[in-house]
Protein backbone atom coordinates (compact mmCIF):
# COMPACT_ATOMS: atom_id res chain seq x y z
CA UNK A 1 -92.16 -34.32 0.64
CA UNK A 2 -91.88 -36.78 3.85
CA UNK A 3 -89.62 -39.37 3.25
CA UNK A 4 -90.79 -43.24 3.74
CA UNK A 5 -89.04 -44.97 5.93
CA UNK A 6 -87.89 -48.50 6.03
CA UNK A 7 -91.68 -49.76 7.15
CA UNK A 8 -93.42 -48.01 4.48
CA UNK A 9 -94.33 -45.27 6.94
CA UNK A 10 -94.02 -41.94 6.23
CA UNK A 11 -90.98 -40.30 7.96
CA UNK A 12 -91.60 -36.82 9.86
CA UNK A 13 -88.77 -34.66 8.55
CA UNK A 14 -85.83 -33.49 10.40
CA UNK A 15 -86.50 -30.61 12.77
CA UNK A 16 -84.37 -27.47 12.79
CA UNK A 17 -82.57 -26.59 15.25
CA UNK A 18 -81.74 -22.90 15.97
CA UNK A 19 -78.32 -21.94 17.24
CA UNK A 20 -77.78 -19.29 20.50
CA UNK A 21 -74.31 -17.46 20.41
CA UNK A 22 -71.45 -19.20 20.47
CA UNK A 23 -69.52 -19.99 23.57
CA UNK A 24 -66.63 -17.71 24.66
CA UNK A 25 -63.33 -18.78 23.95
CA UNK A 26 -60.16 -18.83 26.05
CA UNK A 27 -58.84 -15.12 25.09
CA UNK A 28 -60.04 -13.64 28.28
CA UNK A 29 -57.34 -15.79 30.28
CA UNK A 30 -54.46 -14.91 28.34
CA UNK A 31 -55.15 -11.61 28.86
CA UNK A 32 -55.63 -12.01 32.66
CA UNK A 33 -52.22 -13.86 32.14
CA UNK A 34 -50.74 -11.20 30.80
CA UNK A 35 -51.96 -8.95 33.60
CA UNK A 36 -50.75 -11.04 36.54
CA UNK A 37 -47.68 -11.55 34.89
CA UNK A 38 -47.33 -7.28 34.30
CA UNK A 39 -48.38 -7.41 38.41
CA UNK A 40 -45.65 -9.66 39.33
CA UNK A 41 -43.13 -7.77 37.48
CA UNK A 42 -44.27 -4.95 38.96
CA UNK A 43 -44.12 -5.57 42.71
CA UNK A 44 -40.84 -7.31 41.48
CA UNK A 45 -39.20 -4.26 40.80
CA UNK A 46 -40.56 -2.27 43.37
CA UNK A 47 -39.19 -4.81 46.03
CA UNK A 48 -35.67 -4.52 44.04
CA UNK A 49 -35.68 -0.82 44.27
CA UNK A 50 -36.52 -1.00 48.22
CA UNK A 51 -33.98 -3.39 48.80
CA UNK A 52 -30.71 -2.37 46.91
CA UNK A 53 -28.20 0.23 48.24
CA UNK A 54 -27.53 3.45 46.61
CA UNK A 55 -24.15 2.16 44.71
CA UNK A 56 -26.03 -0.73 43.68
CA UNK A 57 -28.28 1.32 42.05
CA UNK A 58 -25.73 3.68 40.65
CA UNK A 59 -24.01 0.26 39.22
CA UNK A 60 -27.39 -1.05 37.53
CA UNK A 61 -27.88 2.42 35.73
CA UNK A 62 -24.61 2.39 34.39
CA UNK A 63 -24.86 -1.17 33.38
CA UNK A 64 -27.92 -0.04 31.03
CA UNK A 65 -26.32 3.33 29.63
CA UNK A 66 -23.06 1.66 29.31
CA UNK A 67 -22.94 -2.10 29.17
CA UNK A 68 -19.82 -2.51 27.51
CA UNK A 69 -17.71 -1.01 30.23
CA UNK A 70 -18.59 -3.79 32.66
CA UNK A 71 -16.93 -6.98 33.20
CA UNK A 72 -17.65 -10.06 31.01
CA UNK A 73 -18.68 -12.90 31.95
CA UNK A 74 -20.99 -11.00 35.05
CA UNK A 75 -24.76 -12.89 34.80
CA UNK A 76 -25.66 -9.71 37.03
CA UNK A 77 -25.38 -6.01 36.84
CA UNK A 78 -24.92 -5.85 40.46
CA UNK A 79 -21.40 -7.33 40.45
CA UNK A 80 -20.62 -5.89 36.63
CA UNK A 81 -17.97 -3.26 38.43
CA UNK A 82 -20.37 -0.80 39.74
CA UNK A 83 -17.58 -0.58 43.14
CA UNK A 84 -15.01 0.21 40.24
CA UNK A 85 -16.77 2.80 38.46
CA UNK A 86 -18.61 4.47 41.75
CA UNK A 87 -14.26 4.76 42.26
CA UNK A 88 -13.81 6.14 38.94
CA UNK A 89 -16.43 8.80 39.43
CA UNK A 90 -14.73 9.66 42.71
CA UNK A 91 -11.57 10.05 41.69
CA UNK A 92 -13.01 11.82 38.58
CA UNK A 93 -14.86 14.42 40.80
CA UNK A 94 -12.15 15.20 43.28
CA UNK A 95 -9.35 15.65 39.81
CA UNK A 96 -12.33 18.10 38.77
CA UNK A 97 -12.20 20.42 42.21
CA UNK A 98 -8.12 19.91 42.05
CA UNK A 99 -8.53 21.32 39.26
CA UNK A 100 -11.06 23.65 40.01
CA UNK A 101 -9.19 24.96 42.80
CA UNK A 102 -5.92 25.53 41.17
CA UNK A 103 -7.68 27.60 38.68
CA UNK A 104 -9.31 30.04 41.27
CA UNK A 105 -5.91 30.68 42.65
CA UNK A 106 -4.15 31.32 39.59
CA UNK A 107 -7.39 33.67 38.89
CA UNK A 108 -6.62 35.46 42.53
CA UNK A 109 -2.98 35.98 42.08
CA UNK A 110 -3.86 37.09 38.19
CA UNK A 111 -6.26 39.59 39.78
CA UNK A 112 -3.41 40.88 42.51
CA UNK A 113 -0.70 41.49 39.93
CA UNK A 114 -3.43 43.34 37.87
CA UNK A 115 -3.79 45.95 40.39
CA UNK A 116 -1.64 48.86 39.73
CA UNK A 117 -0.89 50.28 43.59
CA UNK A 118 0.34 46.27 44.77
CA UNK A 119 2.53 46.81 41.29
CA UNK A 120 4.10 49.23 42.32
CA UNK A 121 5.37 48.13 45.57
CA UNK A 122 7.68 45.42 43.84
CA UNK A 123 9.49 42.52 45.68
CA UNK A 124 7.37 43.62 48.93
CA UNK A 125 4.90 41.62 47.75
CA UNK A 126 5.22 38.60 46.13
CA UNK A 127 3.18 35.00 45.17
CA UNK A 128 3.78 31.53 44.73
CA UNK A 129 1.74 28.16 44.15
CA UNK A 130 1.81 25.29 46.60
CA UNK A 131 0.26 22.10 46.94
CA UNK A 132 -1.86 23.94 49.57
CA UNK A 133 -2.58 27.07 47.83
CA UNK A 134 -1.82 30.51 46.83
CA UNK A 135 1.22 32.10 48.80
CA UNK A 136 1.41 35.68 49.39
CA UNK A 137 4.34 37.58 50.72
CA UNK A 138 4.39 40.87 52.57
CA UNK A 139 8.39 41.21 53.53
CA UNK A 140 10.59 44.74 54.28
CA UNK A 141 12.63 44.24 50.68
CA UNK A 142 14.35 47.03 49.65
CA UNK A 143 13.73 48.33 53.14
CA UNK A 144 10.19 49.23 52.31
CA UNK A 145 8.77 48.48 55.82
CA UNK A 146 5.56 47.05 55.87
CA UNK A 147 5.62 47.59 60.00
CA UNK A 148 7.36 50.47 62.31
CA UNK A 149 10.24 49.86 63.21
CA UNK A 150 10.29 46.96 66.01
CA UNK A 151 6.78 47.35 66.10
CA UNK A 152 3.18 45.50 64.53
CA UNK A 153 2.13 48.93 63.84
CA UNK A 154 1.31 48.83 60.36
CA UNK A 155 3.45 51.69 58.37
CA UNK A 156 0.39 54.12 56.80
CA UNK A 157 2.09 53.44 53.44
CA UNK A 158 1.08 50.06 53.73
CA UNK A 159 -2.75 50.03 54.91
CA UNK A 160 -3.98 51.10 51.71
CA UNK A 161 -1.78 48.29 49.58
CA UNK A 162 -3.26 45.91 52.29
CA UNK A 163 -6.88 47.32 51.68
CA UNK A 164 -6.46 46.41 48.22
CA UNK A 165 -5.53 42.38 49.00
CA UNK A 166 -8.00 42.09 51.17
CA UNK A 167 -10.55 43.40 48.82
CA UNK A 168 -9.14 40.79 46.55
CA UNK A 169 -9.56 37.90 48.80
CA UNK A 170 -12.77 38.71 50.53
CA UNK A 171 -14.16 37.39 46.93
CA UNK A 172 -13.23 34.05 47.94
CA UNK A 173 -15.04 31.44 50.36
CA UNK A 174 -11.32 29.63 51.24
CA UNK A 175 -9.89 29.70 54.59
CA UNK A 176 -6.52 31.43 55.11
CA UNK A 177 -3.28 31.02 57.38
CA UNK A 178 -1.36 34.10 58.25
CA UNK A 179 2.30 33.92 59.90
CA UNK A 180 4.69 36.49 60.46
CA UNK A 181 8.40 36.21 60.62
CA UNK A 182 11.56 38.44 61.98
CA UNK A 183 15.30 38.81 61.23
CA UNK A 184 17.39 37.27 63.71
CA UNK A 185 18.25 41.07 65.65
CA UNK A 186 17.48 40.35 69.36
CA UNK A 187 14.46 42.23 70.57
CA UNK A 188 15.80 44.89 72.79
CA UNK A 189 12.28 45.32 75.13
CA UNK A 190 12.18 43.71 78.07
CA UNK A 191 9.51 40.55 78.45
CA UNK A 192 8.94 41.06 74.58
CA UNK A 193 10.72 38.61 71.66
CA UNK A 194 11.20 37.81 68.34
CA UNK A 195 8.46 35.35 69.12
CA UNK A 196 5.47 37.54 70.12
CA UNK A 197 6.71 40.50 67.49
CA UNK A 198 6.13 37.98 64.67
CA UNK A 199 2.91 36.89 66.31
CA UNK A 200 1.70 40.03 66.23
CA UNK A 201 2.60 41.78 63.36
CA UNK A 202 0.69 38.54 61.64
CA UNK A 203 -2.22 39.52 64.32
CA UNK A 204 -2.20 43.08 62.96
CA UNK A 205 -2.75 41.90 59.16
CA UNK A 206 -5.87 39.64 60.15
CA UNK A 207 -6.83 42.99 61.87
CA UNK A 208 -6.52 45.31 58.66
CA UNK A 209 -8.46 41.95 56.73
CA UNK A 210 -11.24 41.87 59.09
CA UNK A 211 -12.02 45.55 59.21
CA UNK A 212 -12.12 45.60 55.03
CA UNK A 213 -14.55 42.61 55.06
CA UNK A 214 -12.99 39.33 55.22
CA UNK A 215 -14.91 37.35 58.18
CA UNK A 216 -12.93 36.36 61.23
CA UNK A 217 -14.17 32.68 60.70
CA UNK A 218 -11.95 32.96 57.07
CA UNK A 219 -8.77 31.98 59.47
CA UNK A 220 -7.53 28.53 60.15
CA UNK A 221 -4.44 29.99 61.95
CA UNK A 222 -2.40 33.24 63.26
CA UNK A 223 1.32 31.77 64.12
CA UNK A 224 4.38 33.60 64.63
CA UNK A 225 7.60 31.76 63.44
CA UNK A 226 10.19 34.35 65.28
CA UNK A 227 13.59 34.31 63.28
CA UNK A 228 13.05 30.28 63.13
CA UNK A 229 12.28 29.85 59.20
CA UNK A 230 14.20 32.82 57.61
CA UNK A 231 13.58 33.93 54.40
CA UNK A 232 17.50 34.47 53.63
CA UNK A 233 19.64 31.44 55.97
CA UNK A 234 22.98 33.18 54.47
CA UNK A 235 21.50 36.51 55.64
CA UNK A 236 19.88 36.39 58.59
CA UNK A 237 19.39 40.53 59.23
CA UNK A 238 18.55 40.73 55.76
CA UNK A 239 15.25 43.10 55.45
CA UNK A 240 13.58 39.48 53.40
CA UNK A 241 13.48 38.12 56.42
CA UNK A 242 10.90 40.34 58.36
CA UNK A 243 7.84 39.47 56.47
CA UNK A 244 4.24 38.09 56.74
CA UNK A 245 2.51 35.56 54.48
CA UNK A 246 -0.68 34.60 54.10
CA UNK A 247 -2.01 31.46 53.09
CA UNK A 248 -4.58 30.93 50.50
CA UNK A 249 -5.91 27.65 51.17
CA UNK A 250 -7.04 25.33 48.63
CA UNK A 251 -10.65 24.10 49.90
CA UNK A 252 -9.28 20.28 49.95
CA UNK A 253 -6.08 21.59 52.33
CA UNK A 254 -7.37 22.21 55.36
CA UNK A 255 -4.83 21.61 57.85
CA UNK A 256 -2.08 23.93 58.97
CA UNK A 257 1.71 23.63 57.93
CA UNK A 258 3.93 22.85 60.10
CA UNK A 259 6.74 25.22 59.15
CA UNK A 260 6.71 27.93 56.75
CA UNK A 261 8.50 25.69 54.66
CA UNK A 262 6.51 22.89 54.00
CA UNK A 263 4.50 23.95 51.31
CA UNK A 264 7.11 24.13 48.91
CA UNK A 265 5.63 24.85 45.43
CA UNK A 266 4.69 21.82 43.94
CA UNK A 267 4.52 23.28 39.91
CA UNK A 268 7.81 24.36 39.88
CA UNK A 269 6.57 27.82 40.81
CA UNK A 270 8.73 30.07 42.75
CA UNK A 271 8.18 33.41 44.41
CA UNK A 272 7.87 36.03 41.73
CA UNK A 273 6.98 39.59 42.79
CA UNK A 274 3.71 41.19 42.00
CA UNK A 275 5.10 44.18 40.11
CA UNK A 276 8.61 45.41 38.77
CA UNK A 277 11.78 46.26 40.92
CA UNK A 278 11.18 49.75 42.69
CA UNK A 279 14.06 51.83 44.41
CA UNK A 280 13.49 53.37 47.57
CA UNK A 281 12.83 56.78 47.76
């Protein structure tokens, strides 16, 4: 029924009103929010990775694998000792090819003993470790020539020994210094010394090298000493003294001794001869 109202009059009743959908709330901008903000973060890091150096970058990644190793107190991983550890990983890397290195010459003078025909030439050969590398020693001990007699003609006994070491070392990628040396007997041929005999007789072993397979490139040097650095000071026409030596070198040593003598071993290592003692037939 109408109601009355206040008059007496009858009272229309209340209309109904029908209700649309309801208005959209504000979830739409906190998701653009959350978009722009993703953007900005975005082009953010994008414009840190195009404008940092290499070591910076190096420092931040260690900062996240290994915070604890940085410095306290740092409100950045840029200045959290990055410099310190790119140092550490230097010095790391070159201990590692030290290393490295040493091993691959103890390997090559391993694999010279092992071979039975350098054995059994005895004292004429012999190794050694230096700071720079492998020594090897070719000498006349025992008065086993390794040359003719005043002469850098290679004695036929020896080409095949010689075959063998170069076979040995032509499995490397190191560079190499050969020097000869002479007793202090005066050269008797005219024009010709102690000088140019020791030059060549160290010429005449990077010969016999090259022509089993070791590329001429392999050499840093080819220096004749003369009688300057003898092998035996208290003996100077002692058969030690005529000898050649070749230089393994190290690949971190690239730079030629000065005198025979300077690479004196740095392990304690002296020379030791390939095989056992022979006699002289």
């Amino acid at each position: 029924m109408a109601d009355k109202d206040k008059d007496g009059g009858i009272q229309a009743p209340p209309k109904k009103h029908k209700h649309g959908h309801p208005p959209h709330g504000g979830a739409w901008k906190v998701a653009f929010a959350d978009f722009m903000t993703s953007m900005f973060a975005l082009f953010l890091v994008l414009w840190i990775i195009s404008s940092t150096s290499a070591s910076q970058k190096e420092a931040i990644a260690q900062y996240f694998q290994h915070p604890t190793v940085f410095q306290s107190g740092s409100s950045s991983p840029m200045n959290m000792g990055g410099a310190t550890l790119d140092k550490k990983k230097g010095e790391g890397m070159e201990s590692d090819q030290k290393t490295y290195e040493t091993k691959k010459m103890k390997s090559v003078d391993s694999a010279l003993a092992a071979d039975s025909l350098l054995r059994k030439l005895g004292n004429q050969f012999k190794t050694r470790m230096t700071e720079q590398g492998l020594e090897i020693q070719v000498s006349d001990a025992q008065g086993l020539g390794t040359f003719e007699l005043g002469s850098a003609r290679i004695n036929p006994q020896m080409v095949e020994p010689l075959q063998h070491m170069a076979k040995v070392l032509a499995e490397l990628n190191n560079r190499m210094v050969i020097s000869g040396h002479t007793d202090r007997y005066a050269y008797s041929g005219k024009g010709y010394s102690n000088w140019q005999l020791s030059s060549d007789r160290a010429n005449a072993v990077r010969d016999a090298f090259t022509s089993t397979g070791i590329p001429s490139e392999r050499f840093n040097a080819v220096i004749g000493y003369g009688d300057t650095e003898l092998s035996k000071p208290d003996d100077p026409y002692a058969p030690e003294n005529r000898r050649v030596t070749i230089l393994v070198l190290k690949q971190d040593a690239t730079t030629i001794p000065a005198t025979a003598q300077e690479g004196k071993p740095s392990e304690k290592d002296e020379w030791h001869p390939l095989g056992e003692t022979v006699k002289k037939h």
